[in-house]
N, C-alpha and C. Protein backbone atom coordinates (compact mmCIF):
# COMPACT_ATOMS: atom_id res chain seq x y z
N UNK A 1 38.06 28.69 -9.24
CA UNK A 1 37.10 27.88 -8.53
C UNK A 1 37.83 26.69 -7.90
N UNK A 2 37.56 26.55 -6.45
CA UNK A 2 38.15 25.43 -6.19
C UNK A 2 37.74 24.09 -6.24
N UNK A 3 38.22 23.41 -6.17
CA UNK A 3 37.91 21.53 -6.92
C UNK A 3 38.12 20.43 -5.37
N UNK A 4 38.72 21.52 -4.21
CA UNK A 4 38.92 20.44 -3.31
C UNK A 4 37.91 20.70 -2.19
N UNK A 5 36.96 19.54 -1.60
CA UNK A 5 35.58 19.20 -0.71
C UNK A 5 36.04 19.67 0.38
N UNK A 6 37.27 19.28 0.82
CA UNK A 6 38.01 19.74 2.40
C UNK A 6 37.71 20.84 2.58
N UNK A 7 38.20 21.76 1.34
CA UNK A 7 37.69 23.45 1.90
C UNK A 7 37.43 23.82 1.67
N UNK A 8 35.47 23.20 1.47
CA UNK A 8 34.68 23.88 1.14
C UNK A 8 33.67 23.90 2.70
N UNK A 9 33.05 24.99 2.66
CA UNK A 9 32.10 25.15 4.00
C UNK A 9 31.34 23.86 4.13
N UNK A 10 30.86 23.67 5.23
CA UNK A 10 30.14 22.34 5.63
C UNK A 10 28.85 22.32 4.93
N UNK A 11 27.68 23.47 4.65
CA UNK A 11 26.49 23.83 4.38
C UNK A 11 26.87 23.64 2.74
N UNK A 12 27.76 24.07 1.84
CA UNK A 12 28.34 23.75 0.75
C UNK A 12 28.42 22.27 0.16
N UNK A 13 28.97 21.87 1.28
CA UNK A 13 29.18 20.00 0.99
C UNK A 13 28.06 19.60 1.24
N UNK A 14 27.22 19.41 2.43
CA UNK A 14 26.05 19.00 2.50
C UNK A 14 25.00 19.05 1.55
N UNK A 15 25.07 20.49 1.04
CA UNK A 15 24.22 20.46 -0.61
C UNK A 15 24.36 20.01 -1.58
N UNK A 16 25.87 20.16 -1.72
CA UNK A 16 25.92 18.52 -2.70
C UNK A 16 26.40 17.57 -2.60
N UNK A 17 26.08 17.06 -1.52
CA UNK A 17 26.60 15.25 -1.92
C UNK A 17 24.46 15.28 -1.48
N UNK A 18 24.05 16.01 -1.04
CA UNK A 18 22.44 15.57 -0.96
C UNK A 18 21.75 16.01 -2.65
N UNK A 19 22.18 17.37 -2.92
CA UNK A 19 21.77 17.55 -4.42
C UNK A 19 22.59 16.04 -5.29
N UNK A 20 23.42 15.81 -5.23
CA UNK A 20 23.96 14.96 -6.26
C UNK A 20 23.17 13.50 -5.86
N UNK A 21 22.43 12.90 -4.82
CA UNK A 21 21.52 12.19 -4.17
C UNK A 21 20.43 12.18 -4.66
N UNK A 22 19.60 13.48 -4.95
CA UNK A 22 18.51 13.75 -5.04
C UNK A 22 18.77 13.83 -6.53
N UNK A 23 19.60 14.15 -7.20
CA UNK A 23 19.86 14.34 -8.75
C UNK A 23 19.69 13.10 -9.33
N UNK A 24 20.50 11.97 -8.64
CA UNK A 24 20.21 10.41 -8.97
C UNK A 24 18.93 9.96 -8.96
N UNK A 25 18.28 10.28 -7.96
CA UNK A 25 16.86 9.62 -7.80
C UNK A 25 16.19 10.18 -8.82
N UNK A 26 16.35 11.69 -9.23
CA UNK A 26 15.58 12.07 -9.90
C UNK A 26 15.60 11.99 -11.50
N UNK A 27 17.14 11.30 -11.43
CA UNK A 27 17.51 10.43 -13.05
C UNK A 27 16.46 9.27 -13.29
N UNK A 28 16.41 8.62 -11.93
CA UNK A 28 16.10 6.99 -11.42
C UNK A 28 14.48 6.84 -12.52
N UNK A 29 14.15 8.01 -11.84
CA UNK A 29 12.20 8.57 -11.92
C UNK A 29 12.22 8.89 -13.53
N UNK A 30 12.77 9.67 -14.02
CA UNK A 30 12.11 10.03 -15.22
C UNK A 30 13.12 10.18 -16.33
N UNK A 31 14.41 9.45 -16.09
CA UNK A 31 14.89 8.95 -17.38
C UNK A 31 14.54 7.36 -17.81
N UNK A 32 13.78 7.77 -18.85
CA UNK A 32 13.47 6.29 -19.58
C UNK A 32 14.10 5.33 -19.49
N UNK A 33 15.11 5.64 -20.60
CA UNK A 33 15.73 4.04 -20.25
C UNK A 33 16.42 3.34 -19.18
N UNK A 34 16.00 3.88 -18.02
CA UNK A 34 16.71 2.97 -16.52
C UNK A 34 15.13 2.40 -16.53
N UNK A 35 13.98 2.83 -16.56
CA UNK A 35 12.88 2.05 -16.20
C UNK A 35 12.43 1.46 -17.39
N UNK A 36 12.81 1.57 -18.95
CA UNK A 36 12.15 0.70 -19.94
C UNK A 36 13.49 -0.75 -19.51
N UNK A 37 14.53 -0.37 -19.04
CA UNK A 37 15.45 -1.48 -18.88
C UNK A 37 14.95 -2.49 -18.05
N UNK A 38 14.12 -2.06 -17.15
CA UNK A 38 13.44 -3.32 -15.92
C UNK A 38 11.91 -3.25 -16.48
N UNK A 39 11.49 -2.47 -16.83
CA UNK A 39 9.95 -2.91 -17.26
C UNK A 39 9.55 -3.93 -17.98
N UNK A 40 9.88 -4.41 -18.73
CA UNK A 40 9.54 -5.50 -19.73
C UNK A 40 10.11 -7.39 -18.38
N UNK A 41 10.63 -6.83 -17.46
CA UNK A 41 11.74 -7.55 -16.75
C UNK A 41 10.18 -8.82 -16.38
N UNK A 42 10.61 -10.18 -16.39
CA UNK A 42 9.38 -11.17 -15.29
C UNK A 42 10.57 -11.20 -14.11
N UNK A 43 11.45 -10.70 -13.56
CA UNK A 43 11.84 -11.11 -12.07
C UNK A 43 11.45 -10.32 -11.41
N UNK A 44 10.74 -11.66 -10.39
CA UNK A 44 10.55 -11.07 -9.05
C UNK A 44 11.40 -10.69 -7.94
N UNK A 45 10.83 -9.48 -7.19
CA UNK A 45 11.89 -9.37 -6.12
C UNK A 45 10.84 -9.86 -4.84
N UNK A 46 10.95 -9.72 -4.30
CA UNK A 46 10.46 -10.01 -2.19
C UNK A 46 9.09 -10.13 -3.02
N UNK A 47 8.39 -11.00 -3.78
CA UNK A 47 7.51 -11.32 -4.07
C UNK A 47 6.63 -10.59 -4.55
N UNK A 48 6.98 -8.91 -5.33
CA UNK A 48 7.13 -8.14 -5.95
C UNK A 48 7.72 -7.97 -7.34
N UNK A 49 6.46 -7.74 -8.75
CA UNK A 49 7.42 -7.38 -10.09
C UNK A 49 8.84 -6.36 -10.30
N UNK A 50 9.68 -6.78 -10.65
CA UNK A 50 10.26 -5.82 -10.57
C UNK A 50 10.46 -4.24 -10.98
N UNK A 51 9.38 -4.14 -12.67
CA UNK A 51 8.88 -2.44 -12.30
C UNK A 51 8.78 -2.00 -10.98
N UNK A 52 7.82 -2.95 -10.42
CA UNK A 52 6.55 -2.07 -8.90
C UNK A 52 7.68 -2.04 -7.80
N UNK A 53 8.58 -3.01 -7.56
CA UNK A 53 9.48 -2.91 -7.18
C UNK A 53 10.60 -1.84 -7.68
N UNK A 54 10.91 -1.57 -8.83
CA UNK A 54 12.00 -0.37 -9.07
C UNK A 54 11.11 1.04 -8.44
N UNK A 55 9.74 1.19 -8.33
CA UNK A 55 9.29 2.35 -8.15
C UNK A 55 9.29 2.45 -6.74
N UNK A 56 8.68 1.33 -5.74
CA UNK A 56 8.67 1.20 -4.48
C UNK A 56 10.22 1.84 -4.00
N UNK A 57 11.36 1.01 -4.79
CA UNK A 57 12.61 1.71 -4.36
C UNK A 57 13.05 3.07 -4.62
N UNK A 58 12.83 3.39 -5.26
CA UNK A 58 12.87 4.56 -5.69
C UNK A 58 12.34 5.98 -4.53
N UNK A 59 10.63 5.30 -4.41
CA UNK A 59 10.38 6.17 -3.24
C UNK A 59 10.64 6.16 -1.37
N UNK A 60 11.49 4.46 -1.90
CA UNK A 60 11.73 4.21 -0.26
C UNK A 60 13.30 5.25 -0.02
N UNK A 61 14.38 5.40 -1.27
CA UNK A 61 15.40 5.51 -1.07
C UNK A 61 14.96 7.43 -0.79
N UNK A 62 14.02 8.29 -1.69
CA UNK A 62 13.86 9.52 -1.21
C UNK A 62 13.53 9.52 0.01
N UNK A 63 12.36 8.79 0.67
CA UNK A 63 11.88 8.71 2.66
C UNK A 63 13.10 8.57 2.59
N UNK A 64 14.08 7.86 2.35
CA UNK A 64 15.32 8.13 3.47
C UNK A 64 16.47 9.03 3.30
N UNK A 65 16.33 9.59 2.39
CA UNK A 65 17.03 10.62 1.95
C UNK A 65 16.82 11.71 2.38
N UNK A 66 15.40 12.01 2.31
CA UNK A 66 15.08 13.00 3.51
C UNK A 66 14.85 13.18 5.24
N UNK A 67 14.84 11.99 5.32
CA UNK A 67 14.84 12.09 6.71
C UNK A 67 16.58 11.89 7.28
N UNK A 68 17.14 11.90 6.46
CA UNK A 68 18.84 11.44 6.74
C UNK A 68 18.94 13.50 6.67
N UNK A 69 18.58 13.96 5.60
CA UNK A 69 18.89 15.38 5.83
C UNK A 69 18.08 16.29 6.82
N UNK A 70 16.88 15.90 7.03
CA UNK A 70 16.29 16.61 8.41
C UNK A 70 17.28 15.91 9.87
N UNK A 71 17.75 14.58 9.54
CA UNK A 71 18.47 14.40 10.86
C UNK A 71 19.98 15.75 11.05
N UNK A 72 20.49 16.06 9.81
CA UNK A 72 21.95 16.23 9.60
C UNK A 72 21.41 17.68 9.88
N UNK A 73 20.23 18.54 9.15
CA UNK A 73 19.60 20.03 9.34
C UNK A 73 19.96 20.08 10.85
N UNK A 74 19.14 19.13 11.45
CA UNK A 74 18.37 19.05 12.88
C UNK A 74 19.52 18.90 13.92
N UNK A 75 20.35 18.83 13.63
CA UNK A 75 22.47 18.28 14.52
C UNK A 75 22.65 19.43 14.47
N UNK A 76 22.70 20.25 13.31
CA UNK A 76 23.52 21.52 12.80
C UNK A 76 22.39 22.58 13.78
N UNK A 77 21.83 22.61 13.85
CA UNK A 77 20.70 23.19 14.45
C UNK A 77 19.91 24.13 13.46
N UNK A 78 20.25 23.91 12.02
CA UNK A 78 19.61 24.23 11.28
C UNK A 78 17.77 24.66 11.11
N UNK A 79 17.47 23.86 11.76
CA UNK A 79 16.04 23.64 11.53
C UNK A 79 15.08 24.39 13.56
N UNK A 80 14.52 25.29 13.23
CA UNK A 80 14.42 26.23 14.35
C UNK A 80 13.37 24.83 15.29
N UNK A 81 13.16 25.43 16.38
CA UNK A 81 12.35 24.98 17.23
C UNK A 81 10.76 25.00 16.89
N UNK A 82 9.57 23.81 17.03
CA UNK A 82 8.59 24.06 17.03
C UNK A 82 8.29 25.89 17.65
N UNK A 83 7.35 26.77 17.53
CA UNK A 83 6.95 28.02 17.79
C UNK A 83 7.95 28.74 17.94
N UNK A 84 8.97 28.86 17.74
CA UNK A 84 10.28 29.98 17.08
C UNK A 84 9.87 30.42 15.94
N UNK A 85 10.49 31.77 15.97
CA UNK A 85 9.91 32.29 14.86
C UNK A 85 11.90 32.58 13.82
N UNK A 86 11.61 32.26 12.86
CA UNK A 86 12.88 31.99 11.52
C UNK A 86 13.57 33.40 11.82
């Protein structure tokens, strides 16, 4: 198995450095102790608790996570034309 990113196919890399992206966020969400660590927290952020704030981020960083990979799909030409058929 090889260990080096250079030569691996482009569609290969793209899946994971976005799976390893999406793997984080999805640590972020539902491993406990990153959110019992700020829950109990009184700082505010942008005039926001910081729980409501760790969750707000959380779902702002997936919107952009996905729209960063529909941009990168959408270059590659991955992603077909409105009424094309797959």
């Amino acid at each position: 198995m090889q260990n080096n990113f250079s030569l691996a196919p482009p569609g290969r890399l793209k899946t994971m450095i976005f799976g390893a992206y999406f793997l984080v966020l999805l640590l972020m969400a539902l491993f406990p102790p990153f959110y019992l660590g700020v829950s109990s927290s009184p700082v505010i952020v942008l005039g926001i608790p910081l729980p409501i704030f760790y969750w707000i981020l959380i779902a702002t960083l997936m919107g952009l996570g996905l729209w960063a990979l529909y941009l990168i799909e959408s270059m590659a030409g991955d992603i077909p034309d409105e009424g094309d058929r797959a």
